[in-house]
N, C-alpha and C. Protein backbone atom coordinates (compact mmCIF):
# COMPACT_ATOMS: atom_id res chain seq x y z
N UNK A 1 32.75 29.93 -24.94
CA UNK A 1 32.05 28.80 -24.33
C UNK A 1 31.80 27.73 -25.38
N UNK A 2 31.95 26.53 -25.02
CA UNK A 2 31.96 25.31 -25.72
C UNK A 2 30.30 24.59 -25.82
N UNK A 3 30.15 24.49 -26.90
CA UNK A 3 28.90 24.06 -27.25
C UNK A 3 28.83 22.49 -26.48
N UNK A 4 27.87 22.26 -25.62
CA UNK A 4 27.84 20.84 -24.99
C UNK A 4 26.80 20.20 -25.99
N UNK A 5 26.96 18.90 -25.84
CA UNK A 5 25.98 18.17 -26.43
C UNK A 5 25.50 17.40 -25.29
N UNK A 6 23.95 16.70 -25.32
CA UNK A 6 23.25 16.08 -24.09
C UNK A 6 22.50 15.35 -24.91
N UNK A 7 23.46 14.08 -24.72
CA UNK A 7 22.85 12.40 -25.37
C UNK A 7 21.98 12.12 -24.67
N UNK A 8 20.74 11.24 -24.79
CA UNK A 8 20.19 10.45 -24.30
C UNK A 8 20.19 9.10 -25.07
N UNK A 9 20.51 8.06 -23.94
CA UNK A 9 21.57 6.46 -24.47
C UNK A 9 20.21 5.51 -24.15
N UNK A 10 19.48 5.12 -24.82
CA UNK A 10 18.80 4.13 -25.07
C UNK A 10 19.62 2.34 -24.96
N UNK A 11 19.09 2.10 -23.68
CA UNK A 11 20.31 0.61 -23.39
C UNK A 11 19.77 -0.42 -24.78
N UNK A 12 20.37 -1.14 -25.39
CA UNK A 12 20.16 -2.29 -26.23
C UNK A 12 19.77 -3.47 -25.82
N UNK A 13 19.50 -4.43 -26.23
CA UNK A 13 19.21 -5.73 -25.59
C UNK A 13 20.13 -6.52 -24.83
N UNK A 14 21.21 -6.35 -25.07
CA UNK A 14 22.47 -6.81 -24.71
C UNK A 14 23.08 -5.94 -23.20
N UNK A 15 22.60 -4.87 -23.36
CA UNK A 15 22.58 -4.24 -22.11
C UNK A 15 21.78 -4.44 -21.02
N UNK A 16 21.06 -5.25 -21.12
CA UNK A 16 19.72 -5.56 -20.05
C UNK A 16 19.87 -6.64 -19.52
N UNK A 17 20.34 -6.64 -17.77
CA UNK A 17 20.80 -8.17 -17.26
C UNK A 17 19.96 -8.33 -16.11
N UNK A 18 18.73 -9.06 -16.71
CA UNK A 18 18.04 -9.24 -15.44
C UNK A 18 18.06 -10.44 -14.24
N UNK A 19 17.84 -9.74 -12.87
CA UNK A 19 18.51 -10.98 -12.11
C UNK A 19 17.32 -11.17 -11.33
N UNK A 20 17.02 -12.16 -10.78
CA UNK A 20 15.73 -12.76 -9.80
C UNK A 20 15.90 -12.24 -8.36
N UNK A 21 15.04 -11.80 -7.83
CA UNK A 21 14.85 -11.88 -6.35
C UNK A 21 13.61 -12.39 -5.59
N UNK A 22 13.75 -12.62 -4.49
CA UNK A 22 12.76 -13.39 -3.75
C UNK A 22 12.35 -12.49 -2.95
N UNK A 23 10.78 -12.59 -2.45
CA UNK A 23 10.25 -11.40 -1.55
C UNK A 23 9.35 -12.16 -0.09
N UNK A 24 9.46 -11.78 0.70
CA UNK A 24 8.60 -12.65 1.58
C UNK A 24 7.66 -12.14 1.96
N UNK A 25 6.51 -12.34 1.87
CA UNK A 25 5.45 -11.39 1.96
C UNK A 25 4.44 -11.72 3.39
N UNK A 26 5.22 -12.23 4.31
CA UNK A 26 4.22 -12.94 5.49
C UNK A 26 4.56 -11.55 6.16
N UNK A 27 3.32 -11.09 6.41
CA UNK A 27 3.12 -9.94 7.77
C UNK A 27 3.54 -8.76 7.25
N UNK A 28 3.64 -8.54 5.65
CA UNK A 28 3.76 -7.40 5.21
C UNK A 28 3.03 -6.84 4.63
N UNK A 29 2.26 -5.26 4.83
CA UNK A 29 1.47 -4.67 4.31
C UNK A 29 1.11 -4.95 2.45
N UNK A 30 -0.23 -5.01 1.87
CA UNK A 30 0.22 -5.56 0.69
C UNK A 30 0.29 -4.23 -0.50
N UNK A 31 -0.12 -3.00 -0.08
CA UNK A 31 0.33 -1.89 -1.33
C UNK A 31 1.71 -1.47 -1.12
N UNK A 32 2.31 -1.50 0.21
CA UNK A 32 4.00 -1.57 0.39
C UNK A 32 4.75 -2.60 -0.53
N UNK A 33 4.45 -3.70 -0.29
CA UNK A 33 4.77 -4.60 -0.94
C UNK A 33 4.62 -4.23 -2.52
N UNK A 34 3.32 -4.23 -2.69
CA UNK A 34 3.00 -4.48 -4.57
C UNK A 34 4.05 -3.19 -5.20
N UNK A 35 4.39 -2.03 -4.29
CA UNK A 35 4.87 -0.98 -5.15
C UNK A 35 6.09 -0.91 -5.45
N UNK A 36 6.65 -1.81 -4.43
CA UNK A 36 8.39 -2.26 -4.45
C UNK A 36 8.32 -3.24 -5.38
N UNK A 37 7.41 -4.20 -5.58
CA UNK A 37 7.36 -5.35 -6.61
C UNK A 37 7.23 -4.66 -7.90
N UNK A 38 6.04 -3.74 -8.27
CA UNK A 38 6.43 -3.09 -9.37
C UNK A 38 7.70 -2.02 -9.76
N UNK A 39 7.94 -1.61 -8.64
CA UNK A 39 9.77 -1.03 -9.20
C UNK A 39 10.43 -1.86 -9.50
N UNK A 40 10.87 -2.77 -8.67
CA UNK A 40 11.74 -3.59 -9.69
C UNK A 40 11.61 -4.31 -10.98
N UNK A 41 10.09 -5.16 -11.11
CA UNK A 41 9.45 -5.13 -12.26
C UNK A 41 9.71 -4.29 -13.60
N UNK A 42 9.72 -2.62 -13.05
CA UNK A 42 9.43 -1.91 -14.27
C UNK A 42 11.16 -1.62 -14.28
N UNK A 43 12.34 -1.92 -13.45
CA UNK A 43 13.39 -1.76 -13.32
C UNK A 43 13.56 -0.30 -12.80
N UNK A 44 13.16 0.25 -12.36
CA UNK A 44 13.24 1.94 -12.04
C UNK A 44 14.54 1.71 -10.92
N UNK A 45 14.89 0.21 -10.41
CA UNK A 45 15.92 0.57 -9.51
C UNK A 45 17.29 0.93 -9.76
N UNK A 46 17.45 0.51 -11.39
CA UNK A 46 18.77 0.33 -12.24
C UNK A 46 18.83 1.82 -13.13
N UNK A 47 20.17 2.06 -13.21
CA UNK A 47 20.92 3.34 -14.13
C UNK A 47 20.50 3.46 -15.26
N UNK A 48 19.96 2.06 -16.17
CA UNK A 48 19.56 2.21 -17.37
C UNK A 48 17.90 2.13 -17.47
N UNK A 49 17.05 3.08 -16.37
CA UNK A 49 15.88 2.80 -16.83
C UNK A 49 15.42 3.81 -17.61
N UNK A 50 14.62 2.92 -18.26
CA UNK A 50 13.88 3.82 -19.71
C UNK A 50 12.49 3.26 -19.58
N UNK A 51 11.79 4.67 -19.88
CA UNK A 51 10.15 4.48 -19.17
C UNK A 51 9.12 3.46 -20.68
N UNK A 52 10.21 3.29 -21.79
CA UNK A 52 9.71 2.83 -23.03
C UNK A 52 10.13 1.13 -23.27
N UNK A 53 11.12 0.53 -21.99
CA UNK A 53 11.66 -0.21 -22.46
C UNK A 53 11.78 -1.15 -21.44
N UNK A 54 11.41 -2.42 -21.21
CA UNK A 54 11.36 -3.15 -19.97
C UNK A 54 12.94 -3.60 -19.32
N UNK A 55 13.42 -3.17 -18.77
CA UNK A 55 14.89 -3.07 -18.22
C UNK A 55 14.54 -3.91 -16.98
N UNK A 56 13.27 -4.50 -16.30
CA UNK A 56 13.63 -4.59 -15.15
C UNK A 56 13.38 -6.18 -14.73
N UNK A 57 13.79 -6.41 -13.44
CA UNK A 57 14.02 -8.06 -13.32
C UNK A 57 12.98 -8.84 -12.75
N UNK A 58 13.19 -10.26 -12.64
CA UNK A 58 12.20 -11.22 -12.36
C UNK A 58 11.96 -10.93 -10.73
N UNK A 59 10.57 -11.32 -10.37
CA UNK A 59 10.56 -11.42 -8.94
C UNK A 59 9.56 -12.12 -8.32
N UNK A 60 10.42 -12.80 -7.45
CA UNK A 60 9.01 -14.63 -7.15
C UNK A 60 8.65 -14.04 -5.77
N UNK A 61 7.32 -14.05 -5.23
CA UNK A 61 6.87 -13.94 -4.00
C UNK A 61 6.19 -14.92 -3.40
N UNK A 62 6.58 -15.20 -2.37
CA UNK A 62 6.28 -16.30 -1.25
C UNK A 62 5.68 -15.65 -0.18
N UNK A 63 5.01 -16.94 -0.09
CA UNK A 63 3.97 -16.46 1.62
C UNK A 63 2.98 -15.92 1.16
N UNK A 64 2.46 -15.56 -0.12
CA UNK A 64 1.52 -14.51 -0.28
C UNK A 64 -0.02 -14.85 0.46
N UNK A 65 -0.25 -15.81 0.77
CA UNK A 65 -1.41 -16.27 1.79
C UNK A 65 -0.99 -15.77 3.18
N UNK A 66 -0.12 -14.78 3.69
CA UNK A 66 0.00 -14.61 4.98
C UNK A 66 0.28 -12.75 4.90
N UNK A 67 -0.05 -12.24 3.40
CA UNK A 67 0.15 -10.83 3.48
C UNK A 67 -1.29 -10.05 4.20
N UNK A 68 -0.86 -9.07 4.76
CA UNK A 68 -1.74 -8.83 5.71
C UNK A 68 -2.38 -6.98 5.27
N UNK A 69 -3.43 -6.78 5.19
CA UNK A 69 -3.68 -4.99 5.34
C UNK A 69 -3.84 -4.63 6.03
N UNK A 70 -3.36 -3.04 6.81
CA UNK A 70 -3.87 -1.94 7.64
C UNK A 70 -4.80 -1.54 7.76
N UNK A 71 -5.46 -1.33 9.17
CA UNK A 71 -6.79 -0.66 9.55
C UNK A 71 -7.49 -1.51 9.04
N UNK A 72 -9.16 -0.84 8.81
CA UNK A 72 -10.13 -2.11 8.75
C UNK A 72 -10.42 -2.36 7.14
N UNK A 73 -9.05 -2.06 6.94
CA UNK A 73 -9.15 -2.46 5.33
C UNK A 73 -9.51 -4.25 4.76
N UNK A 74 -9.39 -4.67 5.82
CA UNK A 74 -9.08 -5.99 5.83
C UNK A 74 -11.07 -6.86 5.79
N UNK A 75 -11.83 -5.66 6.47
CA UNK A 75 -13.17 -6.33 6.67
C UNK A 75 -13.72 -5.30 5.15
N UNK A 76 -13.17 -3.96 4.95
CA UNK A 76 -14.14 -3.25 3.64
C UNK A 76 -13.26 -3.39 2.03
N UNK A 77 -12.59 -4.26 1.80
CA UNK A 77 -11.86 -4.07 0.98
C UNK A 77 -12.52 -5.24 -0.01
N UNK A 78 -12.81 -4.66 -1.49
CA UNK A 78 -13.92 -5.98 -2.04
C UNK A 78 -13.46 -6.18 -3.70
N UNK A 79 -12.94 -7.28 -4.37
CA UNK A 79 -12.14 -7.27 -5.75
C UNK A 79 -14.04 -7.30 -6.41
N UNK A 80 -14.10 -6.43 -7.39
CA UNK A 80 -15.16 -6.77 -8.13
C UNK A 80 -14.82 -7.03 -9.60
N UNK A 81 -15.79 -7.81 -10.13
CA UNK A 81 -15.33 -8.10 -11.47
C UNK A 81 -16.78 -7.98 -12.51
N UNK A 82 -16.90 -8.40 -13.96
CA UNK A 82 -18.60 -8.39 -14.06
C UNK A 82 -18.36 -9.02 -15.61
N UNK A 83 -19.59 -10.09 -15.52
CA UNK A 83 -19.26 -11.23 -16.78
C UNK A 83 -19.90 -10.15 -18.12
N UNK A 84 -20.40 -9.11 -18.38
CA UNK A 84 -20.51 -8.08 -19.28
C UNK A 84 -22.49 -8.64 -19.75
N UNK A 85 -22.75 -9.35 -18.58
CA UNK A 85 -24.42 -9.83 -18.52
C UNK A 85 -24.97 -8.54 -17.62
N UNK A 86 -25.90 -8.23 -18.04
CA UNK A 86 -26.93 -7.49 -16.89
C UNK A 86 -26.94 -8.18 -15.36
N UNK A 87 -26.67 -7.54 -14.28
CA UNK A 87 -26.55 -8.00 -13.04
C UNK A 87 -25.57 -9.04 -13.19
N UNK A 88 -24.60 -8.88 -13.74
CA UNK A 88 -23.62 -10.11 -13.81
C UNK A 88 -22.36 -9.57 -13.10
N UNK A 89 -22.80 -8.62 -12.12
CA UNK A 89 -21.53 -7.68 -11.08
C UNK A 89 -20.97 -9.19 -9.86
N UNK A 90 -19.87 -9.25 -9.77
CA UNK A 90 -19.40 -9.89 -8.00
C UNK A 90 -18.43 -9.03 -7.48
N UNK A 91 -18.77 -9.15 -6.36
CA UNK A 91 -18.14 -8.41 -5.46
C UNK A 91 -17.75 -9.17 -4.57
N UNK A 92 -16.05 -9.72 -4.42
CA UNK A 92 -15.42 -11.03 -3.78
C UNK A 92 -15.03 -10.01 -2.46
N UNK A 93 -14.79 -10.44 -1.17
CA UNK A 93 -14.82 -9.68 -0.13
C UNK A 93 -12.82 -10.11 -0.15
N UNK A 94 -12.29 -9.05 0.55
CA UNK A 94 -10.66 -9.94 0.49
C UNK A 94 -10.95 -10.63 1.03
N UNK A 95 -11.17 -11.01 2.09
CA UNK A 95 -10.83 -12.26 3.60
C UNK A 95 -11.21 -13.86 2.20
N UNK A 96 -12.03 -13.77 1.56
CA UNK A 96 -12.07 -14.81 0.41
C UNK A 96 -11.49 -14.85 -0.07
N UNK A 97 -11.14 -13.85 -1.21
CA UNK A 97 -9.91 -13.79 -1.72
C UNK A 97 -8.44 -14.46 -1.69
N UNK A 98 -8.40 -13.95 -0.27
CA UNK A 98 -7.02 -14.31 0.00
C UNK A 98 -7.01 -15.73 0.57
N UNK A 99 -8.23 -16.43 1.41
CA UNK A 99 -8.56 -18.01 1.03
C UNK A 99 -8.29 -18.89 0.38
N UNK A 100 -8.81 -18.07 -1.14
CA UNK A 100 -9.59 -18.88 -2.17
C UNK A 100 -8.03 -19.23 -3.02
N UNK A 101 -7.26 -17.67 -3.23
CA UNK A 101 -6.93 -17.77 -4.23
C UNK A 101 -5.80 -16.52 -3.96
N UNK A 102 -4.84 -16.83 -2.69
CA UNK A 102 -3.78 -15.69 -2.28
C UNK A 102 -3.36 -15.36 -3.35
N UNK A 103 -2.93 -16.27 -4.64
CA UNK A 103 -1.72 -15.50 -5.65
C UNK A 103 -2.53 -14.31 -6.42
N UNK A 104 -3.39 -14.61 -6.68
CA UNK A 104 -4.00 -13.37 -7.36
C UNK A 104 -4.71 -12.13 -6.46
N UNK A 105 -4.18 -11.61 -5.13
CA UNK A 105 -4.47 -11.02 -4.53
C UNK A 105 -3.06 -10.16 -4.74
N UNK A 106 -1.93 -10.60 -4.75
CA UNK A 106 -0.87 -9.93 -4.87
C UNK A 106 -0.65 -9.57 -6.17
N UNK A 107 -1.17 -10.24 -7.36
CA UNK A 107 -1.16 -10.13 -8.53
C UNK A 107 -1.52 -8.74 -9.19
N UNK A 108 -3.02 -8.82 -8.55
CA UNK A 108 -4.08 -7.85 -8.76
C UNK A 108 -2.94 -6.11 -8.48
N UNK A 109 -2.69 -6.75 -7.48
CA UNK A 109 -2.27 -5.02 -6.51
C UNK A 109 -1.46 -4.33 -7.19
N UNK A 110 -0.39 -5.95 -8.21
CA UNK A 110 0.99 -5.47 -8.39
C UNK A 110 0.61 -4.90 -10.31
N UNK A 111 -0.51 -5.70 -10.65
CA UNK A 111 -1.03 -4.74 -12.13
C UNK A 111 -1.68 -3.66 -11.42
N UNK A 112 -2.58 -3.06 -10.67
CA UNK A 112 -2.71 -1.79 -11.00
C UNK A 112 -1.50 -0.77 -11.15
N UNK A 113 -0.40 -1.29 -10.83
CA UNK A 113 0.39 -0.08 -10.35
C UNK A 113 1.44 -0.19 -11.67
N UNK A 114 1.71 -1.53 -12.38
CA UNK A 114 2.43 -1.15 -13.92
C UNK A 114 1.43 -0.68 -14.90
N UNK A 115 2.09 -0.59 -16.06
CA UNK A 115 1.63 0.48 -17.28
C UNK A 115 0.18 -0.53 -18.45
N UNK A 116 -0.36 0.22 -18.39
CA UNK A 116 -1.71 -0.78 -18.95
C UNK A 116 -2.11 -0.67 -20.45
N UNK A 117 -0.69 -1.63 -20.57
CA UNK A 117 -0.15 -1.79 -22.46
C UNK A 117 0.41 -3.40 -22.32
N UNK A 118 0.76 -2.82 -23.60
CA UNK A 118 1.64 -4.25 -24.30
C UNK A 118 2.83 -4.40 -22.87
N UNK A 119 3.29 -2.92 -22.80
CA UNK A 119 4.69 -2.97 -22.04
C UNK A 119 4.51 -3.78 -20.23
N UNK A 120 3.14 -3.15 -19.97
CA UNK A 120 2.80 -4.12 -18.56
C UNK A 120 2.51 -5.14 -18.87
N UNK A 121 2.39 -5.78 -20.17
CA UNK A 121 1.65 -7.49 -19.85
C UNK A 121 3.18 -7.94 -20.03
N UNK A 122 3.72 -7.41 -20.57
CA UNK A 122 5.59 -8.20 -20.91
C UNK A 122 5.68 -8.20 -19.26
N UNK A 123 6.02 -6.65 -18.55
CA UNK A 123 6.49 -6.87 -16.88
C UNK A 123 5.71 -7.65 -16.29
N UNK A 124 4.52 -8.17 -16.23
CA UNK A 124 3.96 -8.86 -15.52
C UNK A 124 4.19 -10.78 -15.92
N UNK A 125 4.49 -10.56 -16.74
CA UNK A 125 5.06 -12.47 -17.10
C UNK A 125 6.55 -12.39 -16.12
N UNK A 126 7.21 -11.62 -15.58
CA UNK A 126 8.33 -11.58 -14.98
C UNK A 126 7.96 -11.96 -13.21
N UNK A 127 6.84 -11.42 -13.17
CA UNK A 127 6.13 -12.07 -11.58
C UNK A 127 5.79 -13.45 -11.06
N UNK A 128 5.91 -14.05 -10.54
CA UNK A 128 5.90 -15.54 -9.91
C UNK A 128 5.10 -15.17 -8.20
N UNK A 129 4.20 -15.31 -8.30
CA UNK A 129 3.67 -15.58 -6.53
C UNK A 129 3.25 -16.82 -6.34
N UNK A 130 3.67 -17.07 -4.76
CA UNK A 130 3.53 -18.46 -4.50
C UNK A 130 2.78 -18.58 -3.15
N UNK A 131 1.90 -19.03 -2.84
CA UNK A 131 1.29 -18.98 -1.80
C UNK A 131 1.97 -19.55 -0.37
N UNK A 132 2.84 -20.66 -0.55
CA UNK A 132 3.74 -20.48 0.78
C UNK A 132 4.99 -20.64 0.65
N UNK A 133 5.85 -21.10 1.26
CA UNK A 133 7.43 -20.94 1.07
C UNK A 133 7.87 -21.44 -0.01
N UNK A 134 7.25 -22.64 -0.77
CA UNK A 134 8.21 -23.22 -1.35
C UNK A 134 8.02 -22.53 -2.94
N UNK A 135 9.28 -22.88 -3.88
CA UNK A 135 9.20 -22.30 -4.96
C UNK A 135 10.02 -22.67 -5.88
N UNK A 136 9.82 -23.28 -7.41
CA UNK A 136 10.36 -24.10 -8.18
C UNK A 136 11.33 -23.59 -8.75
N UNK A 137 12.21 -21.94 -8.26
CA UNK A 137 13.08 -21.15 -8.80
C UNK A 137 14.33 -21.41 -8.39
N UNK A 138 14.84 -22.02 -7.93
CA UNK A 138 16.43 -22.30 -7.18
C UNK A 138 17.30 -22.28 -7.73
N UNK A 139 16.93 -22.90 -9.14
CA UNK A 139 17.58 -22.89 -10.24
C UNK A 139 18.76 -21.21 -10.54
N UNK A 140 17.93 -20.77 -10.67
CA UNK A 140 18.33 -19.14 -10.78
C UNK A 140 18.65 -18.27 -9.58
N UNK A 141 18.81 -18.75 -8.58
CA UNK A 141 19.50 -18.49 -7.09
C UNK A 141 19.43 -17.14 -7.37
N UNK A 142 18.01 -16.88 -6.75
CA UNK A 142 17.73 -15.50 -6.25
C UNK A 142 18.03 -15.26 -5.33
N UNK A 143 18.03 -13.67 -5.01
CA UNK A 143 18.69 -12.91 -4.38
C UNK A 143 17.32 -12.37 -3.25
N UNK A 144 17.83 -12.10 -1.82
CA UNK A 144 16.34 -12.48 -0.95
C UNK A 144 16.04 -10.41 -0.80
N UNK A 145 15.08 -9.73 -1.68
CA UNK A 145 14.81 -8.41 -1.28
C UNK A 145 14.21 -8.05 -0.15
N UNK A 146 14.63 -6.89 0.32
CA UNK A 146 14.12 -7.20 1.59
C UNK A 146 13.11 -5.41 1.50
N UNK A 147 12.13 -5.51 2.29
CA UNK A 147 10.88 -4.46 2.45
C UNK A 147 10.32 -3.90 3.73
């Protein structure tokens, strides 16, 4: 019997071709959404992913003022934050949220779910949300993902 050997191939920089896609997020659940946004993000959809190495591609979301949640998640669901003062807690309700300030509602969903390092703040500069259709990316003729 022949002695096998079992490489593991670390892709190079030159190996990493990231391509844009567009997501439409009107009337779509938003942790469905954020978890497909972070796969491709972290690239887990491609042959060369490596859990050490950002392989994965850009992705602009539109509509994000029309993403919608299940059940009565929509009346108990509350972003809190706290200025590091005594009683300096808020507790933003979504239905505001998504008002005030849709892009960072999709934002929020799509960091809890990458890696909470150096390596998620790199995947997260690759995210673009846009609160309604339009979007300054054309340039790079993305590709429309569908969810």
């Amino acid at each position: 019997m022949r002695n096998r050997v079992t490489r593991t191939i670390t892709p190079r920089e030159d190996d990493i071709h990231r391509a844009w896609w567009v997501v439409d997020a009107a009337g779509k659940p938003l942790g469905r959404l954020a978890s497909e946004v972070a796969r491709i993000l972290r690239g887990k959809h491609k042959a060369i992913y490596t859990p050490h190495l950002d392989t994965g591609d850009h992705v602009i979301v539109i509509n994000s003022s029309r993403v919608r949640l299940t059940g009565r998640k929509a009346e108990q669901k509350t972003y809190f934050r706290h200025s590091g003062y005594m009683g300096g807690d808020k507790h933003i309700p979504f239905a505001t949220m998504l008002e005030r300030f849709p892009e960072r509602v999709i934002e929020l969903a799509v960091r809890g779910m990458l890696p909470k390092n150096k390596l998620g703040r790199q995947m997260r500069r690759k995210l673009r949300v846009y609160p309604d259709a339009a979007h300054p990316h054309q340039g790079q003729s993305p590709k429309p993902l569908e969810i």
